[in-house]
Protein backbone atom coordinates (compact mmCIF):
# COMPACT_ATOMS: atom_id res chain seq x y z
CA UNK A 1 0.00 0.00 0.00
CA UNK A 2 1.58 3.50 -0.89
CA UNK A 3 -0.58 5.81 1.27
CA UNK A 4 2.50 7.51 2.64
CA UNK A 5 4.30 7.76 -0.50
CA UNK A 6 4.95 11.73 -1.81
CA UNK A 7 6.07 13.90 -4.35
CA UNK A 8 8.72 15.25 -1.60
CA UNK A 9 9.56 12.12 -1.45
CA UNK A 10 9.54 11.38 -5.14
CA UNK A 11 11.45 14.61 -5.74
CA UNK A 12 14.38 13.68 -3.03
CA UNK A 13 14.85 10.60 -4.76
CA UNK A 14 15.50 12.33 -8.02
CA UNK A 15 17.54 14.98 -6.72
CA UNK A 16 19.60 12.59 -5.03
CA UNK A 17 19.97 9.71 -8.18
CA UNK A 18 20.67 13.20 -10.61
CA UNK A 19 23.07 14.64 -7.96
CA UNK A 20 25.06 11.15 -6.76
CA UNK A 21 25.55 12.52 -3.59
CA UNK A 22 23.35 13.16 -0.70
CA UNK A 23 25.05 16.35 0.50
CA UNK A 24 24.72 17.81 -2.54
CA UNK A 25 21.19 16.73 -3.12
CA UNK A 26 20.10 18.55 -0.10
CA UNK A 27 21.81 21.81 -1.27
CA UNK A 28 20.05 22.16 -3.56
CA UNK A 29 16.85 21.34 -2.08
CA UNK A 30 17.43 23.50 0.83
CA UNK A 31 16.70 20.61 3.17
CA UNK A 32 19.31 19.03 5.77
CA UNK A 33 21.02 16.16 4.67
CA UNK A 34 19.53 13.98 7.59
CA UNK A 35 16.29 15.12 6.51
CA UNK A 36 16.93 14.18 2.62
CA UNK A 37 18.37 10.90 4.27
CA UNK A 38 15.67 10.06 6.73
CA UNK A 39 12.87 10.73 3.52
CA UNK A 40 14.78 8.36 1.28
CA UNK A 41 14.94 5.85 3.77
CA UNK A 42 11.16 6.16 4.57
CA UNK A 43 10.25 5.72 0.71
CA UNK A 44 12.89 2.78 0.67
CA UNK A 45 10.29 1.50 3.78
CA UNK A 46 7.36 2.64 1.87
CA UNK A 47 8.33 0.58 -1.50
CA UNK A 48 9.78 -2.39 0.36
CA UNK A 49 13.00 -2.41 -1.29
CA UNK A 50 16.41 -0.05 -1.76
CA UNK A 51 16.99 2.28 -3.79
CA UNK A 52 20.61 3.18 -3.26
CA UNK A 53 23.59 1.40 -2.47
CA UNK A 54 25.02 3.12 0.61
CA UNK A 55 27.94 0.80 0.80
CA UNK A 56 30.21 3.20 -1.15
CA UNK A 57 31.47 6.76 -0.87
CA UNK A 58 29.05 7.91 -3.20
CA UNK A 59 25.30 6.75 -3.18
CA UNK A 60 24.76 4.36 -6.58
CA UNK A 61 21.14 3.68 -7.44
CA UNK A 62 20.19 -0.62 -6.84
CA UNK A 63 18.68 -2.33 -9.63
CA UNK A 64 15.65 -1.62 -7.76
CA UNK A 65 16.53 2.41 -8.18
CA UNK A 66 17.13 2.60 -11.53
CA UNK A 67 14.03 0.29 -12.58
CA UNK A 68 11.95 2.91 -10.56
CA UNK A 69 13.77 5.86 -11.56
CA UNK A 70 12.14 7.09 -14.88
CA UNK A 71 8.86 6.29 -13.82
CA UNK A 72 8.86 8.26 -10.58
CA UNK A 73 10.62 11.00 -13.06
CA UNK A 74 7.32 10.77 -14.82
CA UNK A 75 5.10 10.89 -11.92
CA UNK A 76 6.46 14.20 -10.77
CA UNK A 77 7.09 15.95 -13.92
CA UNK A 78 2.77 14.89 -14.39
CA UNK A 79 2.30 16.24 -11.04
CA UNK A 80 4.26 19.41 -11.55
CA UNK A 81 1.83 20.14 -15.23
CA UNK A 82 -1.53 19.39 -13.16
CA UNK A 83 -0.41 22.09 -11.26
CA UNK A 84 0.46 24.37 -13.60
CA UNK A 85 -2.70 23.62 -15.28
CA UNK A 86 -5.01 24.46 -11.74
CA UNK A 87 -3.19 27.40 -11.57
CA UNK A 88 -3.63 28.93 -15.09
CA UNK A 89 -7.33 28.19 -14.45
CA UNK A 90 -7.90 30.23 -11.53
């Protein structure tokens, strides 16, 4: 069930897989790293698998990661037109 998943969460992921580095993914989110960390690792709960290897210096998307990676790219760019969309109604 994926009632906790997000598009913060969806967008962290990104950041993270296009940056290949956690501490530079939350720069340029603006977040703290242990909160970029801690959101990844609840999504990694969420889907019931991992996305990232962790083992080396440098986070490298699993298997897992990069099967799910163009998908959730879609999901958010989608989500990012609807609201473009709402807002050029009102």
């Amino acid at each position: 069930m994926l009632d906790a998943l997000t598009l913060d969460q969806m967008r962290m992921f990104l950041t993270v897989a296009d940056a290949g580095s956690f501490r530079l993914a939350s720069m340029r989110l603006g977040r703290a790293q242990s909160a970029v960390s801690h959101a990844i690792a609840n999504l990694e709960t969420e889907l019931k698998t991992v996305l990232f290897d962790r083992s080396t210096r440098r986070p490298t998307l699993t298997s897992d990661g990069r099967a799910l990676l163009d998908d959730c790219r879609s999901l958010v760019l989608r989500a990012d037109l609807l609201r473009a969309k709402a807002q050029g109604m009102g």
